[in-house]
Protein backbone atom coordinates (compact mmCIF):
# COMPACT_ATOMS: atom_id res chain seq x y z
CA UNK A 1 21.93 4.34 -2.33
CA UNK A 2 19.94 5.74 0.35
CA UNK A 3 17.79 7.60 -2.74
CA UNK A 4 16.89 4.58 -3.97
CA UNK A 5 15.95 3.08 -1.28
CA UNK A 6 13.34 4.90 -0.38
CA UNK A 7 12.06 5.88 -4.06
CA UNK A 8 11.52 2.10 -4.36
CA UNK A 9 9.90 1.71 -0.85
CA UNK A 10 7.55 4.59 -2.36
CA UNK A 11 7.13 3.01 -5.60
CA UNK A 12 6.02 -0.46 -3.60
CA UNK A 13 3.76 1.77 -1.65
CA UNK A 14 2.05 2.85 -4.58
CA UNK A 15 1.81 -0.71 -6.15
CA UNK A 16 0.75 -1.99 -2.73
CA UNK A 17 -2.12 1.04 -3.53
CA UNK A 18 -2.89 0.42 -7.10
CA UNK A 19 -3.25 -3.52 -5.60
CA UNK A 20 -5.42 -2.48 -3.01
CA UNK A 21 -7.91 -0.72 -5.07
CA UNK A 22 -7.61 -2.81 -8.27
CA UNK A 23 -9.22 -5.61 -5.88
CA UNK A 24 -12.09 -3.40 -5.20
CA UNK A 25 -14.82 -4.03 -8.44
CA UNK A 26 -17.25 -1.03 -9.09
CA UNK A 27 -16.15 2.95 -8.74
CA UNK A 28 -17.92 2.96 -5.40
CA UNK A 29 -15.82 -0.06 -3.92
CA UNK A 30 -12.39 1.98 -4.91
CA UNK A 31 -13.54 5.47 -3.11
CA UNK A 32 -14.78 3.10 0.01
CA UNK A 33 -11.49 1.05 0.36
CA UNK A 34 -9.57 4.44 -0.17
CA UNK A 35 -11.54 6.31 2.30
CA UNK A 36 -10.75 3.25 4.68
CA UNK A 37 -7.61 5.79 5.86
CA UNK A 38 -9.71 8.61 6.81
CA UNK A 39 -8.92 8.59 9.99
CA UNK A 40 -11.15 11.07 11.99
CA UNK A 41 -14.06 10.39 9.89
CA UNK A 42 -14.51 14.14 8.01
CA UNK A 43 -14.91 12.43 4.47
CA UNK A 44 -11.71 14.07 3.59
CA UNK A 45 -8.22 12.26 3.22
CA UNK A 46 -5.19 14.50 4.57
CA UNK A 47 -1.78 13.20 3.32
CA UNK A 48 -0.96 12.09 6.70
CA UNK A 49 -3.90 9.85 6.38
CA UNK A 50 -3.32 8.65 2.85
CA UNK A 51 0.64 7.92 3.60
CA UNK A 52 -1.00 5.90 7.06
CA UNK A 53 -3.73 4.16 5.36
CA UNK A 54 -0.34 3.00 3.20
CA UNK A 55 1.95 1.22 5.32
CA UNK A 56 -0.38 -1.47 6.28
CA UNK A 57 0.40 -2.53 2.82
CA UNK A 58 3.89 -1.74 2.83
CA UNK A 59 3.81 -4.77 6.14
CA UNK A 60 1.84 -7.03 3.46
CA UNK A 61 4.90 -6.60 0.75
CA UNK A 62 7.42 -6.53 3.07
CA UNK A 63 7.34 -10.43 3.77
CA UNK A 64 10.68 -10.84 5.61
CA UNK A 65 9.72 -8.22 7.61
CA UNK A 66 13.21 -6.46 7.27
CA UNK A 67 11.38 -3.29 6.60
CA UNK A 68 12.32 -2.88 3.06
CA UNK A 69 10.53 -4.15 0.20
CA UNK A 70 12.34 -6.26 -2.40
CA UNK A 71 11.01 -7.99 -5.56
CA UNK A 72 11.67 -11.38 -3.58
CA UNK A 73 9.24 -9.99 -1.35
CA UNK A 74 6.49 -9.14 -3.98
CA UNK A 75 7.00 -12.97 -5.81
CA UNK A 76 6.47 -14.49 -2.39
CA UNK A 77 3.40 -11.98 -1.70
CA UNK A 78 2.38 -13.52 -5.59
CA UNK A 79 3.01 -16.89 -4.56
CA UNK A 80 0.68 -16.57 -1.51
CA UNK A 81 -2.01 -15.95 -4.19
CA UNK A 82 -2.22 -12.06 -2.65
């Protein structure tokens, strides 16, 4: 149970992701909204940073804020027009 768990909270994360930069239009929008998580700047994205830059849209999905992600969660996210 625990397993699964946490490979959906990772599979959210990466929709939450693939959301994120599917918003973004040209090539150059995706690398800039990506590189948002580089957090000290060095134009290079550790996976500290990437897995950071992450949960901010893992608090977006996670609309009952019960710190799990469930597909209730994503339809409400949907139904907010997000």
């Amino acid at each position: 149970m625990h397993k699964t768990v946490i490979a959906v909270s990772g599979l959210a994360i990466l929709l939450a992701a693939g959301y994120a930069l599917a918003a973004a239009h040209s090539p150059k929008e995706h690398i800039e909204k990506l590189f948002e998580a580089d957090a000290d700047k060095d134009g290079v994205l550790t996976r500290e940073e990437f897995v950071a830059g992450l949960s901010g849209h893992f608090d977006q999905l996670d609309a009952d804020h019960d710190g799990r992600v469930s597909r209730a969660d994503i339809e409400a996210m949907h139904a907010q027009g997000h």
